[in-house]
C-alpha atoms as a PDB file:
ATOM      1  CA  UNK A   1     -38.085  22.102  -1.749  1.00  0.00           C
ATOM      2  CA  UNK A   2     -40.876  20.967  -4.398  1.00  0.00           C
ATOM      3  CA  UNK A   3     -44.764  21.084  -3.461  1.00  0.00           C
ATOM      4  CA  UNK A   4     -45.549  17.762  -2.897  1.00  0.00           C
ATOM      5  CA  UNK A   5     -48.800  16.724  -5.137  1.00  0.00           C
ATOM      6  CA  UNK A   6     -50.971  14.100  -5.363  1.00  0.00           C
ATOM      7  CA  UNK A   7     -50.867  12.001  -8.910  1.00  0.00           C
ATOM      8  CA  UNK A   8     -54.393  10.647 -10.250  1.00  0.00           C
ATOM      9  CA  UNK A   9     -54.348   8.663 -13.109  1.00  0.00           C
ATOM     10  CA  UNK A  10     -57.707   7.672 -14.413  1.00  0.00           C
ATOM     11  CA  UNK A  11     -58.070   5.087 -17.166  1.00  0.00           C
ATOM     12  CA  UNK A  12     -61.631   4.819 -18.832  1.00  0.00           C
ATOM     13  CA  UNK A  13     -63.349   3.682 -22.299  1.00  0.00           C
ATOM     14  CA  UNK A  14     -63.724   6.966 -24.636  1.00  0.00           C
ATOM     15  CA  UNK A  15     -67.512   6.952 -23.569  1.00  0.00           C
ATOM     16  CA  UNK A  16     -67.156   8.196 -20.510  1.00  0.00           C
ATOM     17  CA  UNK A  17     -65.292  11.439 -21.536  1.00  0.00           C
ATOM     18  CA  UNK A  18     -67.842  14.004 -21.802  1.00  0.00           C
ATOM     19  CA  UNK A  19     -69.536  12.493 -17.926  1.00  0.00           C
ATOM     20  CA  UNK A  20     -65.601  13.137 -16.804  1.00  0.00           C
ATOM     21  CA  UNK A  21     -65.426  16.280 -18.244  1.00  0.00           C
ATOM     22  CA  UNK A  22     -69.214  17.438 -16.805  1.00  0.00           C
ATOM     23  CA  UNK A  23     -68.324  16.130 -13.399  1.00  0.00           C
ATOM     24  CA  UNK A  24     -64.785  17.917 -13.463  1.00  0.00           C
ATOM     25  CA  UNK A  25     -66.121  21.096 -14.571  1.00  0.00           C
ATOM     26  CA  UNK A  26     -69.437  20.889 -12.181  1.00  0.00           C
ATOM     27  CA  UNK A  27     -67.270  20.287  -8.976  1.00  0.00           C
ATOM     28  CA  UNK A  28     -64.277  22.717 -10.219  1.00  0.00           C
ATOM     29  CA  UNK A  29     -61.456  20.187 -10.670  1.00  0.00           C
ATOM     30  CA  UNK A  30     -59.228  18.625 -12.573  1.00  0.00           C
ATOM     31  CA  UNK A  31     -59.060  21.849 -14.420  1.00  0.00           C
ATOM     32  CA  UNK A  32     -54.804  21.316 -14.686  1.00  0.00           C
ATOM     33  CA  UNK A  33     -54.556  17.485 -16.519  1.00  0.00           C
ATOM     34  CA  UNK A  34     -52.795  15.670 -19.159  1.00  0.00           C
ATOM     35  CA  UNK A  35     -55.196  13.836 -21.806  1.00  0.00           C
ATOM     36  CA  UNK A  36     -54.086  10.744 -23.559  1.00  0.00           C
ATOM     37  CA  UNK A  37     -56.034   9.546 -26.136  1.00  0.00           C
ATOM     38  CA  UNK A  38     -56.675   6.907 -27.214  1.00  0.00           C
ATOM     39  CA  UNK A  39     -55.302   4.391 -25.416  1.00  0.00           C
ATOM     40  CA  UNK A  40     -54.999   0.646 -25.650  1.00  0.00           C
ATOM     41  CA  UNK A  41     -55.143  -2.090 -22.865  1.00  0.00           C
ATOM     42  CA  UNK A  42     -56.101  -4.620 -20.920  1.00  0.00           C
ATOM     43  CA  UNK A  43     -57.405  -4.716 -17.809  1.00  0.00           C
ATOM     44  CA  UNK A  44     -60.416  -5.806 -15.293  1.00  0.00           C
ATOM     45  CA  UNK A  45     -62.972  -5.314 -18.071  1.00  0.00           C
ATOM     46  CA  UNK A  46     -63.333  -6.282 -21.768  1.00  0.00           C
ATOM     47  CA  UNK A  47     -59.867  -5.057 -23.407  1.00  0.00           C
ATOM     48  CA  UNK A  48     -60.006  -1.806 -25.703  1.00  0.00           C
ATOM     49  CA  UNK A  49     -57.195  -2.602 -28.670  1.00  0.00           C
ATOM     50  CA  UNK A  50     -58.964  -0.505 -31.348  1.00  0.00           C
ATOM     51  CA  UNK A  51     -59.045  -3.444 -33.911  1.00  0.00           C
ATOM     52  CA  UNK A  52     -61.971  -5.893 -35.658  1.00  0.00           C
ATOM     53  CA  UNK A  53     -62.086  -8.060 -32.364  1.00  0.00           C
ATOM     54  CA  UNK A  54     -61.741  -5.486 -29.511  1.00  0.00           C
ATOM     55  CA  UNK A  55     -62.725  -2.267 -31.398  1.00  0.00           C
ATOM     56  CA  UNK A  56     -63.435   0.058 -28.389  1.00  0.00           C
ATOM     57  CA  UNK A  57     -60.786   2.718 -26.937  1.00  0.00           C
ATOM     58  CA  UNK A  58     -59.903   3.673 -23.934  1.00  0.00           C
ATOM     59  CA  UNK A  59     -58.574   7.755 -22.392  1.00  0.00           C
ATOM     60  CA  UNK A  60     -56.323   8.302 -19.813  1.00  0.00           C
ATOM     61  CA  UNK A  61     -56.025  11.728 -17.658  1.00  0.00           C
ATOM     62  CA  UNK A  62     -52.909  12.431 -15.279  1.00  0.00           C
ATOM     63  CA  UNK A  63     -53.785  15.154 -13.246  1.00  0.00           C
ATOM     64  CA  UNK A  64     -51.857  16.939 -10.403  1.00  0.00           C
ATOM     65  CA  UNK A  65     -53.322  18.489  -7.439  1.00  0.00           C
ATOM     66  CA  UNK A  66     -53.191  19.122  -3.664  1.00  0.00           C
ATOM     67  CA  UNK A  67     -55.086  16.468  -0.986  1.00  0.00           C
ATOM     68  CA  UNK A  68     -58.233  18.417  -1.083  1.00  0.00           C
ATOM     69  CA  UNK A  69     -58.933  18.183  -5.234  1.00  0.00           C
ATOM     70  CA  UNK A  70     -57.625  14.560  -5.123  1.00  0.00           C
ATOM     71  CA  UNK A  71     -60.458  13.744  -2.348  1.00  0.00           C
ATOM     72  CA  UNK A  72     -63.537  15.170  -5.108  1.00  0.00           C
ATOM     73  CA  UNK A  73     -61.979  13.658  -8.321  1.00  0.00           C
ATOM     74  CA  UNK A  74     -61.717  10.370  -6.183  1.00  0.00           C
ATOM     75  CA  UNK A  75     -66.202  10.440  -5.181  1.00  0.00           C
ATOM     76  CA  UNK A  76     -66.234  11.514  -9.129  1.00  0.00           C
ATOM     77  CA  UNK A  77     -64.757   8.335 -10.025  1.00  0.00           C
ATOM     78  CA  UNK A  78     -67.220   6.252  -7.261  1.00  0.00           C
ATOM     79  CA  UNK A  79     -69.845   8.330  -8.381  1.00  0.00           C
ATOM     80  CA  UNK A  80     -69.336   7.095 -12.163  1.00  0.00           C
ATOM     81  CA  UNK A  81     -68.082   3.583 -11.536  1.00  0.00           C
ATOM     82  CA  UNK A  82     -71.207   3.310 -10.056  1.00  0.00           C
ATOM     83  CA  UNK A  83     -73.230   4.421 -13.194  1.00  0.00           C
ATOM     84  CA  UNK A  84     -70.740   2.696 -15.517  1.00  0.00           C
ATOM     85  CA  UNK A  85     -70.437  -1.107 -13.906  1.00  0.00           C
ATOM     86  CA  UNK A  86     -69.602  -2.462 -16.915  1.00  0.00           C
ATOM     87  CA  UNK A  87     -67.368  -0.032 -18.619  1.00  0.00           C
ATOM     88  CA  UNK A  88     -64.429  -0.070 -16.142  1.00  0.00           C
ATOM     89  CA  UNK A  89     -62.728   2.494 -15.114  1.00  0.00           C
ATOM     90  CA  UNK A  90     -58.947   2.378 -13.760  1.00  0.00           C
ATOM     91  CA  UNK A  91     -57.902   4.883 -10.954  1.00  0.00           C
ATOM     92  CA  UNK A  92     -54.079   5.091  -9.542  1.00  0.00           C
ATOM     93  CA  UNK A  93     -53.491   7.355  -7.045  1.00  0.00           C
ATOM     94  CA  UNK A  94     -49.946   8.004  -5.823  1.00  0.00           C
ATOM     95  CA  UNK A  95     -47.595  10.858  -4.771  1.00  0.00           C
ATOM     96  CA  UNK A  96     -45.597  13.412  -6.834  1.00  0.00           C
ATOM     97  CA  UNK A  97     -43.514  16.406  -6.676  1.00  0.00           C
ATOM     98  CA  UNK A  98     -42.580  19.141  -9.428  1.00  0.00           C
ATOM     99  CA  UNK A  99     -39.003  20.813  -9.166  1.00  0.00           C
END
């Protein structure tokens, strides 16, 4: 039978990378993620489409992890929503497996 995992997908403008990355390495997670970047979208803020109107970008990170990890990346993302009012920042949690 597969582990069963917890899925995190975090959606954020590119200026909040390097506080991600800080806050990742400083509490000693989300060292095992997927980065895409950039991405485009719409969403509960101002949308990031990259062009003359809405020039700004957007990152997303998938990461994979057990209960424990998922519980610290979630306060990272309270922590910096918290900072970052304005920016918005997207966070999906759900449940995975790897075979």
């Amino acid at each position: 039978m597969a582990d069963e995992k917890i899925r995190i997908e975090i959606i954020c403008s590119q200026a909040l990378e390097e506080d991600f990355t800080e806050e990742f390495k400083n509490n000693n997670v989300g060292k095992k993620f997927t980065k895409i970047n950039p991405v485009m979208g719409a969403g509960c803020s101002n949308p990031r489409l990259g062009d003359a109107v809405w020039p700004q970008l957007n990152l997303m990170y998938i990461i994979y992890c057990d209960k424990d990890e998922a519980e610290v990346i979630k306060s990272i993302v309270v922590k910096l929503r918290k900072l970052y009012i304005t920016e918005g920042i997207g966070c999906f949690i759900s449940s995975g497996s790897e075979f």
